[in-house]
C-alpha atoms as a PDB file:
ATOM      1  CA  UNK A   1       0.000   0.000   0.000  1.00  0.00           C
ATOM      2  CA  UNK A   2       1.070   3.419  -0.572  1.00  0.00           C
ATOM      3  CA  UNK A   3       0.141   7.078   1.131  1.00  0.00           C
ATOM      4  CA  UNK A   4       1.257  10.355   0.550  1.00  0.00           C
ATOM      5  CA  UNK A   5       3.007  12.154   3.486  1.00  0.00           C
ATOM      6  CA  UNK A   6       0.010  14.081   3.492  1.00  0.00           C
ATOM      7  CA  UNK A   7      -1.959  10.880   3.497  1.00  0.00           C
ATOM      8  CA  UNK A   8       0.340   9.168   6.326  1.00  0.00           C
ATOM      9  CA  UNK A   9      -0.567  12.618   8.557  1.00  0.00           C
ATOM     10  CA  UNK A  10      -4.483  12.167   7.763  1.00  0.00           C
ATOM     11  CA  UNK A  11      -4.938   8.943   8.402  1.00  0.00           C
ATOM     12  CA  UNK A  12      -2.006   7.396  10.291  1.00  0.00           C
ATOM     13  CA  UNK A  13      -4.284   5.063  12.638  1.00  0.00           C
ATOM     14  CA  UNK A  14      -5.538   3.414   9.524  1.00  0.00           C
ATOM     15  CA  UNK A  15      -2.173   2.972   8.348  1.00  0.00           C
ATOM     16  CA  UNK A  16      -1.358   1.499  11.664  1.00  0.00           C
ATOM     17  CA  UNK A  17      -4.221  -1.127  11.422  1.00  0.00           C
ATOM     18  CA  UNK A  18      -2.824  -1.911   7.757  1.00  0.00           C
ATOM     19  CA  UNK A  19       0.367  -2.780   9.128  1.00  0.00           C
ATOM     20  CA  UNK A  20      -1.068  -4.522  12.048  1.00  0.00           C
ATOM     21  CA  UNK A  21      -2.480  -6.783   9.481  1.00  0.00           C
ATOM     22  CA  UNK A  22       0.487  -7.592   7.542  1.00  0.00           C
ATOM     23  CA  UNK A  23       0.417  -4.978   5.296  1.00  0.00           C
ATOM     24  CA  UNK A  24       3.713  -3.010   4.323  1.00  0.00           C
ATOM     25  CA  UNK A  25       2.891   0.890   3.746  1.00  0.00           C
ATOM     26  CA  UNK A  26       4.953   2.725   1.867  1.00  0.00           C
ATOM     27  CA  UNK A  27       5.378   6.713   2.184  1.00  0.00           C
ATOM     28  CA  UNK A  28       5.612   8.651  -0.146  1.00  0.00           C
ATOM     29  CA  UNK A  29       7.372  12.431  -0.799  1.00  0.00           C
ATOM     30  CA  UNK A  30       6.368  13.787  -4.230  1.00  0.00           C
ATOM     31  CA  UNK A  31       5.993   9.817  -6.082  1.00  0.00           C
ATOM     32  CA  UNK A  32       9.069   8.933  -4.699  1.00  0.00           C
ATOM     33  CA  UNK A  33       8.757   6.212  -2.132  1.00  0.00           C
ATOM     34  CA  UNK A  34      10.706   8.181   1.073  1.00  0.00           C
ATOM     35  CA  UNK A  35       9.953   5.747   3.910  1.00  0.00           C
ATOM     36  CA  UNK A  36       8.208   2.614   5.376  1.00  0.00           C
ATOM     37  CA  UNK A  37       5.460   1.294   8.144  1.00  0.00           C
ATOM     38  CA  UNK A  38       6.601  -2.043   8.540  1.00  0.00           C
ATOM     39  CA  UNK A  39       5.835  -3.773  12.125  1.00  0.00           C
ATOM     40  CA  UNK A  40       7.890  -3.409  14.954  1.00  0.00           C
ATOM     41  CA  UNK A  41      10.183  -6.408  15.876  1.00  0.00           C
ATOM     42  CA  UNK A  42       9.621  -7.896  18.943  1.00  0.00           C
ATOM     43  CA  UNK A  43      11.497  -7.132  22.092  1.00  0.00           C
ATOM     44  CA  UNK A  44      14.103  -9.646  22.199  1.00  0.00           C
ATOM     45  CA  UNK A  45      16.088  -8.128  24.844  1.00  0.00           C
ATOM     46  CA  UNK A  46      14.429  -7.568  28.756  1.00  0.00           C
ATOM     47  CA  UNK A  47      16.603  -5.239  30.634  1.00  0.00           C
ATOM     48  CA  UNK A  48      16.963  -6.256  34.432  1.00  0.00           C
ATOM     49  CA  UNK A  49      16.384 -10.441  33.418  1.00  0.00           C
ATOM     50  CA  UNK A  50      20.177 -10.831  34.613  1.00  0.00           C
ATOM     51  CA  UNK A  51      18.952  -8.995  38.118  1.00  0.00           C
ATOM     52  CA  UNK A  52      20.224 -11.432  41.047  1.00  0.00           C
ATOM     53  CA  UNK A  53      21.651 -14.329  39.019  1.00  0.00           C
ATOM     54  CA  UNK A  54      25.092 -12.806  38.527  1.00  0.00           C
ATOM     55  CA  UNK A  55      27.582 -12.730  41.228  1.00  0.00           C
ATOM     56  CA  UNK A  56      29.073  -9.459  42.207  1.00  0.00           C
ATOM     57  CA  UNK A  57      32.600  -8.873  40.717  1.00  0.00           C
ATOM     58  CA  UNK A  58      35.547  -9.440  42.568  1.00  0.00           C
ATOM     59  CA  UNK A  59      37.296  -6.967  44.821  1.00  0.00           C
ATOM     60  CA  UNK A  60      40.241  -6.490  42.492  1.00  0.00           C
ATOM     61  CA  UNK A  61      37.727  -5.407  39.804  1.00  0.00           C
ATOM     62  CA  UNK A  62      37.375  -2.523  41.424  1.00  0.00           C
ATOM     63  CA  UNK A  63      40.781  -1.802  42.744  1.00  0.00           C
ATOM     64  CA  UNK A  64      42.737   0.902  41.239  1.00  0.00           C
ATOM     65  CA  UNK A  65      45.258  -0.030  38.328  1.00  0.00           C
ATOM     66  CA  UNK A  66      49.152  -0.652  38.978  1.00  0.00           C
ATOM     67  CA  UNK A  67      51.395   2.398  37.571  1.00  0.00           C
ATOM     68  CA  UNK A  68      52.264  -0.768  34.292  1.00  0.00           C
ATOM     69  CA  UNK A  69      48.147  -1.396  34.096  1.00  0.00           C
ATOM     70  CA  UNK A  70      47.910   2.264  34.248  1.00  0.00           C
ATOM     71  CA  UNK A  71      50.220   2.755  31.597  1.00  0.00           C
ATOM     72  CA  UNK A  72      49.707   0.105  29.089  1.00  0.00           C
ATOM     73  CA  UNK A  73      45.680   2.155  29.583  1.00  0.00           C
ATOM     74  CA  UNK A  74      46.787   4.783  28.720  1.00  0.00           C
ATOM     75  CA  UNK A  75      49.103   3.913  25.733  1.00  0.00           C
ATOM     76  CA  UNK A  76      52.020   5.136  26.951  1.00  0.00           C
END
């Protein structure tokens, strides 16, 4: 399916349902095709699903680097 832009701005909830239903829309600026309504992937990441499974890192993690760590760091 196609739509202006003008036709996108008019009557984007039908363009949503057309999507919804399998349907690609295609946008167009002046003819020429300029974007499309495609549906949106599905979430395949869930922030926080890790939360209390992983062990806390290690002291020396967090300890500061030696003056050769510090170096090698910085590139010197």
């Amino acid at each position: 399916m196609k739509a202006s832009v003008h036709e996108a701005k008019t009557h984007l909830s039908k363009l949503l349902e057309a999507v919804a239903r399998g349907e690609t829309v295609v946008i167009t600026k002046h003819g020429v095709p300029a974007a499309e309504l495609v549906p949106a992937r599905a979430r395949s990441v869930r922030i926080g699903s890790l939360k209390d499974s992983l062990a806390p890192p290690p002291d020396a993690f967090l300890a500061p680097l030696s003056e050769e760590e510090l170096r090698d760091w910085e590139g010197l």
